[in-house]
PDB file of N, CA and C in Angstrom:
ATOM      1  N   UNK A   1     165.878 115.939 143.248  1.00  0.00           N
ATOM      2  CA  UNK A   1     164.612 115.546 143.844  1.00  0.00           C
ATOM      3  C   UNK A   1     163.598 115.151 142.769  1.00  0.00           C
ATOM      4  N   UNK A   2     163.675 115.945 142.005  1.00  0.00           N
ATOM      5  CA  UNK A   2     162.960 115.492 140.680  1.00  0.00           C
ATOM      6  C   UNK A   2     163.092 114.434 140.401  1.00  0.00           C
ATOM      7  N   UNK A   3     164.142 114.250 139.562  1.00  0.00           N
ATOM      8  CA  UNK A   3     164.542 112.566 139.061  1.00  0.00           C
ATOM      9  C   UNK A   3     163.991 111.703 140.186  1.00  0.00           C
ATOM     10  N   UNK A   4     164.436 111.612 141.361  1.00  0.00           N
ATOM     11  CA  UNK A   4     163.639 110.470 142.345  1.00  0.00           C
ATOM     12  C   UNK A   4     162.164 110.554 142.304  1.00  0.00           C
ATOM     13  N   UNK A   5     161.651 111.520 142.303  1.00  0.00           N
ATOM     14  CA  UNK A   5     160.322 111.110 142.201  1.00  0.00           C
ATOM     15  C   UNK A   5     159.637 110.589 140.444  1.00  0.00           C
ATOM     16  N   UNK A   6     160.790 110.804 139.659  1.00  0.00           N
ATOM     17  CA  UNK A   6     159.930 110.437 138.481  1.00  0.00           C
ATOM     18  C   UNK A   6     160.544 109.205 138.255  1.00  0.00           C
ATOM     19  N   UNK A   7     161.414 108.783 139.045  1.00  0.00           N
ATOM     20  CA  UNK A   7     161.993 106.773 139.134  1.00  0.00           C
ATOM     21  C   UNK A   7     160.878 106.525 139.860  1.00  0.00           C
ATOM     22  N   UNK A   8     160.500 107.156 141.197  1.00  0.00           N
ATOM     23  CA  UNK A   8     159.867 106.340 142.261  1.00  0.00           C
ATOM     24  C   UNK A   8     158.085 105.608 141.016  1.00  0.00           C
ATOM     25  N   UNK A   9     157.992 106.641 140.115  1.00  0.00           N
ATOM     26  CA  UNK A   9     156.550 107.039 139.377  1.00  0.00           C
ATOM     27  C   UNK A   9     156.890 105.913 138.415  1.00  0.00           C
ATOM     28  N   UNK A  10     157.957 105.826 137.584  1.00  0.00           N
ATOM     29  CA  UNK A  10     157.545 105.006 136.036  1.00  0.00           C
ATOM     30  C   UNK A  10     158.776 103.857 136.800  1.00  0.00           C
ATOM     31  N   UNK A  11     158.959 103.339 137.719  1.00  0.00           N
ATOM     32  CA  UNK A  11     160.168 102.502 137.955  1.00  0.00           C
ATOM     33  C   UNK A  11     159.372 100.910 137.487  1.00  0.00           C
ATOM     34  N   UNK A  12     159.709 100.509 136.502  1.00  0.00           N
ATOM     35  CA  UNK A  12     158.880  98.893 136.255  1.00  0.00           C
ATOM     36  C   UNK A  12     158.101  99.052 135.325  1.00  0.00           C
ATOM     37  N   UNK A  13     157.540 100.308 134.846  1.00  0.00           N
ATOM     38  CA  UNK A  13     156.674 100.508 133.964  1.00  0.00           C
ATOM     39  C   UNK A  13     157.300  99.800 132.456  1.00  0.00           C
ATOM     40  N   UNK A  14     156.045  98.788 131.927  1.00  0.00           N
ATOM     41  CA  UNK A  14     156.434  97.816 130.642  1.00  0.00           C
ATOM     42  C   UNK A  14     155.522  98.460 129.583  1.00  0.00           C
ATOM     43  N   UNK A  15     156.224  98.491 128.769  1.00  0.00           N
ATOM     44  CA  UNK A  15     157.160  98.266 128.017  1.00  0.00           C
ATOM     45  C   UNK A  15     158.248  99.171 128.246  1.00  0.00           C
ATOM     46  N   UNK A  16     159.420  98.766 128.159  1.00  0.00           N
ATOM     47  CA  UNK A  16     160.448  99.949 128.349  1.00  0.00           C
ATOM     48  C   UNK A  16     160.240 101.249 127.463  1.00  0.00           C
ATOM     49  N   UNK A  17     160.286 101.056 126.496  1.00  0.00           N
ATOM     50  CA  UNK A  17     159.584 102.596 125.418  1.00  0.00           C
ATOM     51  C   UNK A  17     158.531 103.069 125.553  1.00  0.00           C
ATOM     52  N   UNK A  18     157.661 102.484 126.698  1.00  0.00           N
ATOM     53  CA  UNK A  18     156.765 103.718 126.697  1.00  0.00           C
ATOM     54  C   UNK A  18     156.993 104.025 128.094  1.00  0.00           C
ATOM     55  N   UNK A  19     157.670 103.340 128.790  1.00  0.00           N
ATOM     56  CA  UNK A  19     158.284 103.885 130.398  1.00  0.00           C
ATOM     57  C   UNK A  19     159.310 105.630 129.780  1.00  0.00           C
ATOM     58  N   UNK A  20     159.963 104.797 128.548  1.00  0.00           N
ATOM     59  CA  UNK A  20     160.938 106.044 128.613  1.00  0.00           C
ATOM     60  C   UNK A  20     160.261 107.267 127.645  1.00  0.00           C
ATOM     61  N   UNK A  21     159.489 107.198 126.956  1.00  0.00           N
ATOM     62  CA  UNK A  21     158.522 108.573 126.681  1.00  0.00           C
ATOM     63  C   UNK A  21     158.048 109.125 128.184  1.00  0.00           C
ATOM     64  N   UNK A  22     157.231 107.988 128.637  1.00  0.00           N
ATOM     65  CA  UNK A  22     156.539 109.129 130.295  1.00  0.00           C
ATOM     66  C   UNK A  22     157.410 109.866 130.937  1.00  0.00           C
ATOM     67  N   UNK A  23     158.848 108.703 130.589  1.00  0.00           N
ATOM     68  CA  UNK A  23     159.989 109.636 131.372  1.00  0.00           C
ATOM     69  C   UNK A  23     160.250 111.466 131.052  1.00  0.00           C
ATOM     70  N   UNK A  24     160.422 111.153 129.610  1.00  0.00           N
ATOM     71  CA  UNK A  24     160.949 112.710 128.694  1.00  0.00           C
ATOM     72  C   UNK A  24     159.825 113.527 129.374  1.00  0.00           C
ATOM     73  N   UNK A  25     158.377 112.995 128.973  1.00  0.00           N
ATOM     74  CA  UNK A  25     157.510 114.213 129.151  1.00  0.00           C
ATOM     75  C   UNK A  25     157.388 114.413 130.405  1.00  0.00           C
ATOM     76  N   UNK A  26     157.576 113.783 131.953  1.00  0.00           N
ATOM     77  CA  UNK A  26     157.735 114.075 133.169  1.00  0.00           C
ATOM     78  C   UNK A  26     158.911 115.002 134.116  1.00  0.00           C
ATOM     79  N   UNK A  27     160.230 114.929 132.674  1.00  0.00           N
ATOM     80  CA  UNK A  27     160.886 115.726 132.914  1.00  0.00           C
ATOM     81  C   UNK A  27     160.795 117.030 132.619  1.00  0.00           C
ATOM     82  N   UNK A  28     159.666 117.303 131.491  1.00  0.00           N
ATOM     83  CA  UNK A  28     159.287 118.262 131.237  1.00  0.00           C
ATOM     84  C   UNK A  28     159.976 118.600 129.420  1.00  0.00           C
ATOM     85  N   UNK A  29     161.043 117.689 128.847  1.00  0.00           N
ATOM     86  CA  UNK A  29     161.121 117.661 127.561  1.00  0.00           C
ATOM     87  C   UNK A  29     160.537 117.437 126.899  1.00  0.00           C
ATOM     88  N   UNK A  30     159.294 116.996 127.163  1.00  0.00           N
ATOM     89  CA  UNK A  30     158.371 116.804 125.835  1.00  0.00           C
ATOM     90  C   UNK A  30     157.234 116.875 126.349  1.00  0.00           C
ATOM     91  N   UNK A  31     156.509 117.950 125.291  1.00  0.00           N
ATOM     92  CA  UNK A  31     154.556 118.225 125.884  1.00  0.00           C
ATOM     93  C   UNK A  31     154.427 116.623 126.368  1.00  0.00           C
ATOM     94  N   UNK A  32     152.978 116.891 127.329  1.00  0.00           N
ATOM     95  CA  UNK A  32     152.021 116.011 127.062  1.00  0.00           C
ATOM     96  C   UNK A  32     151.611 115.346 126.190  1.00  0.00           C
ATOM     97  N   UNK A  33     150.938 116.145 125.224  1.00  0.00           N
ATOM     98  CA  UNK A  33     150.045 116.266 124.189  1.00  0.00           C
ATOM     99  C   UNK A  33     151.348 115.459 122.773  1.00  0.00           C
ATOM    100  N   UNK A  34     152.301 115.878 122.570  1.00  0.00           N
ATOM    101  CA  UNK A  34     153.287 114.670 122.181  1.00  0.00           C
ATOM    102  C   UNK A  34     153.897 113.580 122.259  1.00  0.00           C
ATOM    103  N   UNK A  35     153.612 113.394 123.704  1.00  0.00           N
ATOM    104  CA  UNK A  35     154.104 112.220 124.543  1.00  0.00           C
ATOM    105  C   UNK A  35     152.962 111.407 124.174  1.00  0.00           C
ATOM    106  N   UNK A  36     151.644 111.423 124.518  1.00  0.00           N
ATOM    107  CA  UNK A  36     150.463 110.523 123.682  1.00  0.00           C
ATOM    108  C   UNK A  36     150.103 110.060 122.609  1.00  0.00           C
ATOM    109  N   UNK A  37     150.642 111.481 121.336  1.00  0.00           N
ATOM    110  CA  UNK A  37     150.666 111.276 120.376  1.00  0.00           C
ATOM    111  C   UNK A  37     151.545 109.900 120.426  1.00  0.00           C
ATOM    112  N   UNK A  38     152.835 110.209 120.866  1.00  0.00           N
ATOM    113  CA  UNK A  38     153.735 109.190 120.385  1.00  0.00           C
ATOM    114  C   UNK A  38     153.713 107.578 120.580  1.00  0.00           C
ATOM    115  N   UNK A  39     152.881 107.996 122.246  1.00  0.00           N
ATOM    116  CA  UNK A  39     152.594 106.157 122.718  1.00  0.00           C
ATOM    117  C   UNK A  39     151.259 105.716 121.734  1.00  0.00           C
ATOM    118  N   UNK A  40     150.634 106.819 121.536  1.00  0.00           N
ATOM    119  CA  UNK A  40     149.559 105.765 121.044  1.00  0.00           C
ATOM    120  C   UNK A  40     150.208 105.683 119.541  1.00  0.00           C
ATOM    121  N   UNK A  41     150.985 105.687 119.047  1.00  0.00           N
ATOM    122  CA  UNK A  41     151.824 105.460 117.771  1.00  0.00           C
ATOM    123  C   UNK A  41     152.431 104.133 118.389  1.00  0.00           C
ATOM    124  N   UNK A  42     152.623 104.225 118.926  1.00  0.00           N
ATOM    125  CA  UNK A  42     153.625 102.658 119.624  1.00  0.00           C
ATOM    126  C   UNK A  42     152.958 101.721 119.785  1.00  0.00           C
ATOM    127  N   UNK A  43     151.707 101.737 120.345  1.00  0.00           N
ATOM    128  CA  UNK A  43     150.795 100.919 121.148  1.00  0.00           C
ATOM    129  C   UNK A  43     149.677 101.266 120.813  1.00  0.00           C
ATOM    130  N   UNK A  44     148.613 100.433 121.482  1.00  0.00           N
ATOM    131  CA  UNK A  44     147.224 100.371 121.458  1.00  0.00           C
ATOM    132  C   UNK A  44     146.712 101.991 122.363  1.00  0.00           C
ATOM    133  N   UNK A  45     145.477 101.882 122.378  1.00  0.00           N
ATOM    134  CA  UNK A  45     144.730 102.917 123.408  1.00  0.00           C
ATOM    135  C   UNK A  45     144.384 102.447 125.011  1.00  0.00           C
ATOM    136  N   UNK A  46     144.365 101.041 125.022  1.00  0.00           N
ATOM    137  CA  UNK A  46     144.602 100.602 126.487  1.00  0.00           C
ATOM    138  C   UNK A  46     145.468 100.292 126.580  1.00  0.00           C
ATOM    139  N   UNK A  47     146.797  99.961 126.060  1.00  0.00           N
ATOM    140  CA  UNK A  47     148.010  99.862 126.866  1.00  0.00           C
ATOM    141  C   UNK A  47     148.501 101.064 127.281  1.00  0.00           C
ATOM    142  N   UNK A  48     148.456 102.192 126.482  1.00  0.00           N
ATOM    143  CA  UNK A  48     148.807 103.255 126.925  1.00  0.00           C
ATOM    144  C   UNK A  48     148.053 103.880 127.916  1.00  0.00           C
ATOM    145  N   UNK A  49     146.628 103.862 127.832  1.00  0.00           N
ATOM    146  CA  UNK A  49     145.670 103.931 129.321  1.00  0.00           C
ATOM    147  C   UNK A  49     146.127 103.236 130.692  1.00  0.00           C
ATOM    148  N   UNK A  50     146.611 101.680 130.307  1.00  0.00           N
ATOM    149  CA  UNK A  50     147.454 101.601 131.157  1.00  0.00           C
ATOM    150  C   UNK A  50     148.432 101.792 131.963  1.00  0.00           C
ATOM    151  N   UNK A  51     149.430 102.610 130.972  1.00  0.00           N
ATOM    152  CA  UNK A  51     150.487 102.826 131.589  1.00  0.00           C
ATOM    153  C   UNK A  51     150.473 104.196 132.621  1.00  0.00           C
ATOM    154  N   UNK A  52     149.516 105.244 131.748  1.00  0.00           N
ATOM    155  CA  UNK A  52     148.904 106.609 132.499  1.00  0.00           C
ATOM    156  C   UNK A  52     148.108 106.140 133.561  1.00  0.00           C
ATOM    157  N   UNK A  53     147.289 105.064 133.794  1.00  0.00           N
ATOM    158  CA  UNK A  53     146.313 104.617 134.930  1.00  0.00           C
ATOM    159  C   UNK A  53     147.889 104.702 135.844  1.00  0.00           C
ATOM    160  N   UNK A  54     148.079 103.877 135.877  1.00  0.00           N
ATOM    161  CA  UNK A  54     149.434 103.118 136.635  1.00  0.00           C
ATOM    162  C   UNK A  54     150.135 104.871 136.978  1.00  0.00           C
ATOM    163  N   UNK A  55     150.498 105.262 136.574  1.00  0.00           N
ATOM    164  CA  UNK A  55     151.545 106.638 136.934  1.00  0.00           C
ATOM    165  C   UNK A  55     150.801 107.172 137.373  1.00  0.00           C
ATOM    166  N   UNK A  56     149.901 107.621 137.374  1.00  0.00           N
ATOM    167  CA  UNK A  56     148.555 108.584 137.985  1.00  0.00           C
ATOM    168  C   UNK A  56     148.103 108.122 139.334  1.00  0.00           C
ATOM    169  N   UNK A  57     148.194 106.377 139.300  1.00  0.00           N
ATOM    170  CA  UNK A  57     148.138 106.230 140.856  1.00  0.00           C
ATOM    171  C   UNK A  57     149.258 106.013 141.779  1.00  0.00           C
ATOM    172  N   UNK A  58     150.432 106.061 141.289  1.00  0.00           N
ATOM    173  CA  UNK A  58     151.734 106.155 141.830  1.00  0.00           C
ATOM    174  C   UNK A  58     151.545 107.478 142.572  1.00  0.00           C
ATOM    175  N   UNK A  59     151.219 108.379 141.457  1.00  0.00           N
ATOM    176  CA  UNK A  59     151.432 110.033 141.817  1.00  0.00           C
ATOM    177  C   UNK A  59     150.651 110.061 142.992  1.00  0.00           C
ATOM    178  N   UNK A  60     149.654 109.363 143.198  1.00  0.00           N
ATOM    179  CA  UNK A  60     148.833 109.486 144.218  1.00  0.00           C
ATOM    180  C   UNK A  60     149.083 109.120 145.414  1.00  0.00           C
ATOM    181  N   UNK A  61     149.739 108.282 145.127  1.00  0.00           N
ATOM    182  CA  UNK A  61     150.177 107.359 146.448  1.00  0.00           C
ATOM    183  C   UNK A  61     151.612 106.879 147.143  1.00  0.00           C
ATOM    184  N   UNK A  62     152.322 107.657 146.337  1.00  0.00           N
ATOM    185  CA  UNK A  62     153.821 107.665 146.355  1.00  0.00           C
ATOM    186  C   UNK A  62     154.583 108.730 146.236  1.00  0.00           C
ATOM    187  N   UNK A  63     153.635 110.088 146.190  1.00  0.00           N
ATOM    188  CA  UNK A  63     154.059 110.781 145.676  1.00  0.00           C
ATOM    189  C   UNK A  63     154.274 111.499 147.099  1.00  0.00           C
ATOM    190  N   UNK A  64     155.517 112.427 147.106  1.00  0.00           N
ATOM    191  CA  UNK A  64     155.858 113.564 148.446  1.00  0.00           C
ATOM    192  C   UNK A  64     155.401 114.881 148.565  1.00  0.00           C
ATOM    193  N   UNK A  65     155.521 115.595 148.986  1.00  0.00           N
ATOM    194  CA  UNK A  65     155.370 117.329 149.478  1.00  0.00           C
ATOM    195  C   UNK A  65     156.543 117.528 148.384  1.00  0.00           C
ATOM    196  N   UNK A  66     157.181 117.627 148.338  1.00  0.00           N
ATOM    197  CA  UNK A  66     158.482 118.206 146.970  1.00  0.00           C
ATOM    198  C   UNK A  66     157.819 118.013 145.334  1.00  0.00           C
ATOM    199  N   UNK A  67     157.163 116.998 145.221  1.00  0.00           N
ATOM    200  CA  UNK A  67     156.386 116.478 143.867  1.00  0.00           C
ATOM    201  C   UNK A  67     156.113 117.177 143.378  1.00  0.00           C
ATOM    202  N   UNK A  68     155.676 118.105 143.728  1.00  0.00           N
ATOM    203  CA  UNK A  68     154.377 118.619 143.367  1.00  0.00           C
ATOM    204  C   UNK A  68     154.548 119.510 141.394  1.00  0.00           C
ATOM    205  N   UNK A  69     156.074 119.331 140.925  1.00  0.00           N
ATOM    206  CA  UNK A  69     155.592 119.841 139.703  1.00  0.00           C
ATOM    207  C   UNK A  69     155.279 118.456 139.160  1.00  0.00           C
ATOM    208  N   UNK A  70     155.969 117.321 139.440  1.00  0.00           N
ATOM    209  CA  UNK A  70     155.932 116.229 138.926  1.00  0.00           C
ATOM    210  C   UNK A  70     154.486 115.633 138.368  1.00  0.00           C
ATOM    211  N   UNK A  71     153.809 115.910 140.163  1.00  0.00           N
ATOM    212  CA  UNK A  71     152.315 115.753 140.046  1.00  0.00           C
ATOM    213  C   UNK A  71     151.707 116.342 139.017  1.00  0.00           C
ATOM    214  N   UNK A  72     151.692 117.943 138.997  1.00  0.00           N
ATOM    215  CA  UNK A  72     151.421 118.580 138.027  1.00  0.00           C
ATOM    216  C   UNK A  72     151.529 118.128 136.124  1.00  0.00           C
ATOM    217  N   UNK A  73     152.579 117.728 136.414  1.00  0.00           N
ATOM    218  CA  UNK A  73     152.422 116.899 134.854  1.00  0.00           C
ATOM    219  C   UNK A  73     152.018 115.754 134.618  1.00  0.00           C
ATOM    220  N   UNK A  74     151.694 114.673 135.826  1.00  0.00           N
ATOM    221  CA  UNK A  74     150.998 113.487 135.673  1.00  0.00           C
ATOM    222  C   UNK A  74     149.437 113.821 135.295  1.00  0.00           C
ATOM    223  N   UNK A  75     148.680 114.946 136.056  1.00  0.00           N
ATOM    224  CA  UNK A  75     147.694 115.433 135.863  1.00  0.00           C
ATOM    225  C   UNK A  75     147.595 115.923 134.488  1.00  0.00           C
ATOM    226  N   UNK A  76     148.016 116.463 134.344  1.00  0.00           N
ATOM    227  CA  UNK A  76     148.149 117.329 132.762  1.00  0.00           C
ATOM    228  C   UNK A  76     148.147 116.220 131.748  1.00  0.00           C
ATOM    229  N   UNK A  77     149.241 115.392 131.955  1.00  0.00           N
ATOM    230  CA  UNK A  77     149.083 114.200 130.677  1.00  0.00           C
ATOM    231  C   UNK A  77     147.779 113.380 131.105  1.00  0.00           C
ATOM    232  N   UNK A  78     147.275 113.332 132.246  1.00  0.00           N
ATOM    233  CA  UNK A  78     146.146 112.192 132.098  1.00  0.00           C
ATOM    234  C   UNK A  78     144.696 113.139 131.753  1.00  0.00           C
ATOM    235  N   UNK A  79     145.041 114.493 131.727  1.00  0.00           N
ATOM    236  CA  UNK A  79     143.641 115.005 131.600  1.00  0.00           C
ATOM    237  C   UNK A  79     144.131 114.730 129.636  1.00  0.00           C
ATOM    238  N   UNK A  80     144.991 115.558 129.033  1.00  0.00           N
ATOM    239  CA  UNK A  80     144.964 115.456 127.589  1.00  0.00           C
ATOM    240  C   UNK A  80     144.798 113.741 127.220  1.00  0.00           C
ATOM    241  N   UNK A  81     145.050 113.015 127.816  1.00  0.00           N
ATOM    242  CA  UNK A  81     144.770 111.597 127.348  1.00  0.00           C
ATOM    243  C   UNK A  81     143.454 111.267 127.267  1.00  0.00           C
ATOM    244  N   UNK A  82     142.740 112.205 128.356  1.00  0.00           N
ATOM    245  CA  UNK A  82     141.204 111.304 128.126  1.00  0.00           C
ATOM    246  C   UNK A  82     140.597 112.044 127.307  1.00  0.00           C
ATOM    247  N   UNK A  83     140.859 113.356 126.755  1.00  0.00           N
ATOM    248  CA  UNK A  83     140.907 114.162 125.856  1.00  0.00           C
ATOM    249  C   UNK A  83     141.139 113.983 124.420  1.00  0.00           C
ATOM    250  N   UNK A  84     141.987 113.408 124.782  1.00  0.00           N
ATOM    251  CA  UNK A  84     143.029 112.818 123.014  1.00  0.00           C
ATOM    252  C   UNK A  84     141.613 111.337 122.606  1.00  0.00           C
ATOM    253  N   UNK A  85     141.708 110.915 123.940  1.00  0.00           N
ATOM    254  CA  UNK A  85     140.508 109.499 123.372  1.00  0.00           C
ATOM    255  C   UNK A  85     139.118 109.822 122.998  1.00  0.00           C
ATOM    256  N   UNK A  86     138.627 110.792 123.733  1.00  0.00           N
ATOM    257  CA  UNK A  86     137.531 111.078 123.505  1.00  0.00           C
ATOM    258  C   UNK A  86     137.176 111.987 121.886  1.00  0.00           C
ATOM    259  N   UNK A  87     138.071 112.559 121.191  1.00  0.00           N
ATOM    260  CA  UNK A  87     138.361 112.842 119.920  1.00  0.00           C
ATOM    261  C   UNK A  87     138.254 111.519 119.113  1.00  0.00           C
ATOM    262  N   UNK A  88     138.938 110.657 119.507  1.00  0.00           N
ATOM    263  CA  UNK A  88     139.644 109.427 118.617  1.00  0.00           C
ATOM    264  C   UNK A  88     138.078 108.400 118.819  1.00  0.00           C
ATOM    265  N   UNK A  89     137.593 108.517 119.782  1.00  0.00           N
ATOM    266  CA  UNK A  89     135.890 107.573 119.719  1.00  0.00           C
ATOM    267  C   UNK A  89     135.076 108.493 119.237  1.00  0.00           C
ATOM    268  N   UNK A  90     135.105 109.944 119.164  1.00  0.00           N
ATOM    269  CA  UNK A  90     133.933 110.635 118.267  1.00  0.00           C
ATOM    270  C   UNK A  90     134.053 110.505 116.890  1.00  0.00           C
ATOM    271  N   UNK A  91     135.447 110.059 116.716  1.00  0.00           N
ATOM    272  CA  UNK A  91     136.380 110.029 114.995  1.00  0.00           C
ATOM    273  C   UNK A  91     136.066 108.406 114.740  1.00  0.00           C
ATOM    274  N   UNK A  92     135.930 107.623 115.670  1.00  0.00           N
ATOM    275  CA  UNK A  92     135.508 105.969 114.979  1.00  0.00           C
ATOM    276  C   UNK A  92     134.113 105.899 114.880  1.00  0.00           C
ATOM    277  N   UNK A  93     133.523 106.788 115.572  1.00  0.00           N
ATOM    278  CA  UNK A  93     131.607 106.621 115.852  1.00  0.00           C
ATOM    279  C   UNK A  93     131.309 107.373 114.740  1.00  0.00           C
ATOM    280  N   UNK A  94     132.080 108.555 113.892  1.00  0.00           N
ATOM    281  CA  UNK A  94     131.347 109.420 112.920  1.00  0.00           C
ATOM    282  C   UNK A  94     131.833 108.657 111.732  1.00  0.00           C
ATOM    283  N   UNK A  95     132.831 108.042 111.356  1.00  0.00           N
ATOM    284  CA  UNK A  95     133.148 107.032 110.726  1.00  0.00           C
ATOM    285  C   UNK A  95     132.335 106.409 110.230  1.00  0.00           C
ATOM    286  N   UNK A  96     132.073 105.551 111.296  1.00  0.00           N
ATOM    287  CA  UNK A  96     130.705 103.846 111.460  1.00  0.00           C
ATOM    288  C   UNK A  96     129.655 104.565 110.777  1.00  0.00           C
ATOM    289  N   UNK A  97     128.967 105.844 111.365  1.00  0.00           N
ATOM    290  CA  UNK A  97     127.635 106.101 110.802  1.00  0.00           C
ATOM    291  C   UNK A  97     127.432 106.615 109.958  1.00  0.00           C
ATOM    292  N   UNK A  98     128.792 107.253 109.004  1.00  0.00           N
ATOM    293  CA  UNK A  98     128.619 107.618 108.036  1.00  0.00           C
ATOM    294  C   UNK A  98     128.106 107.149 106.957  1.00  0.00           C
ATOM    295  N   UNK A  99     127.378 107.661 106.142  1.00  0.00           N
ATOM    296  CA  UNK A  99     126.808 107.240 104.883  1.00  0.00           C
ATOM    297  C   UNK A  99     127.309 108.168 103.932  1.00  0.00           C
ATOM    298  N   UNK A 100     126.991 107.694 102.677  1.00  0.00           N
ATOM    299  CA  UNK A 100     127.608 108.831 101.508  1.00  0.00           C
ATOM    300  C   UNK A 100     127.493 107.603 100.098  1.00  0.00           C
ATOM    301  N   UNK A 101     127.771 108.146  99.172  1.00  0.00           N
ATOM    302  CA  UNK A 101     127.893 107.174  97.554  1.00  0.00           C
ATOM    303  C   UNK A 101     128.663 106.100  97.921  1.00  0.00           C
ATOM    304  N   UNK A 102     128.440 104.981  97.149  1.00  0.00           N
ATOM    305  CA  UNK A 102     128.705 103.824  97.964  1.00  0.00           C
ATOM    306  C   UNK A 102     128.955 103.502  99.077  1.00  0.00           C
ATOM    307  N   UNK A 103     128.590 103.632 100.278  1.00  0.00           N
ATOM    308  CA  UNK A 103     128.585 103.106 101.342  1.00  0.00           C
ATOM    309  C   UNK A 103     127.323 102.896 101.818  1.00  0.00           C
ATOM    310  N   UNK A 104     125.893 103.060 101.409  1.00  0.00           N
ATOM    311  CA  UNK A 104     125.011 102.691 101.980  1.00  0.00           C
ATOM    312  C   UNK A 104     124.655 100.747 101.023  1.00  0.00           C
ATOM    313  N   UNK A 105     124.265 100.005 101.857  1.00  0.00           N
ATOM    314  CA  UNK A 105     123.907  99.087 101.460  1.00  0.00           C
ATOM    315  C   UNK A 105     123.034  98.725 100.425  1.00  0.00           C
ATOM    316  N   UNK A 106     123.053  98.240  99.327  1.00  0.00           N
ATOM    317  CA  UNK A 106     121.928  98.266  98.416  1.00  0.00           C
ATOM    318  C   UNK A 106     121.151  96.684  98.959  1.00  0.00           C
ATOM    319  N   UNK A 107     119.660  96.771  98.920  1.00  0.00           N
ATOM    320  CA  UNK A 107     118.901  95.800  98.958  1.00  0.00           C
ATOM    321  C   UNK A 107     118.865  94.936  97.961  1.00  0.00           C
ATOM    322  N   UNK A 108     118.593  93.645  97.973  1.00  0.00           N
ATOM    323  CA  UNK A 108     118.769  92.644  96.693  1.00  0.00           C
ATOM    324  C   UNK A 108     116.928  92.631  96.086  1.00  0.00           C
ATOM    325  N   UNK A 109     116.645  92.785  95.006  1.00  0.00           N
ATOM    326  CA  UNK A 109     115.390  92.444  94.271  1.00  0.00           C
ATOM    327  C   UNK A 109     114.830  91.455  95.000  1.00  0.00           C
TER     328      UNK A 109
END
């Protein structure tokens, strides 16, 4: 029952390598929290938003009364994803505004 609901969830999902990570971690072989690591190693931060948008509304809308651990881990990976991003934009914004020895601009005479 499992397996069908986690075909019915990533069935079409592109790129094939990151269909087959959602797969591992939906089966429950691989955290969440590794499974993101790994796509966003593969890919961008919106393709992989993509692909979690997309499974998250499958789960929603395709999903049965039996699902329900399945569900449980679609939830789980999409809460650590917006989690994982929201780290990764406080880490490009403290970046940008940083100042320190050479990095502030010198004015010309």
């Amino acid at each position: 029952m499992e397996a069908e609901a986690i075909t019915r969830l990533t069935e079409g999902l592109q790129p094939p390598a990151i269909r087959a990570i959602l797969v591992q971690c939906l089966t429950g072989e691989v955290a969440p929290s590794v499974t993101i690591s790994r796509l966003l190693a593969m890919e961008g931060a919106s393709t992989v938003r993509a692909a979690i948008d997309d499974v998250t509304h499958r789960a929603a809308t395709l999903s049965r009364a039996s699902d329900t651990m399945v569900r449980d881990r679609v939830d789980e990976l999409t809460q650590i994803f917006i989690e994982k991003v929201s780290e990764l934009a406080d880490v490009g914004d403290e970046t940008k505004n940083r100042t320190g020895p050479g990095l502030e601009r010198k004015s010309r005479p």
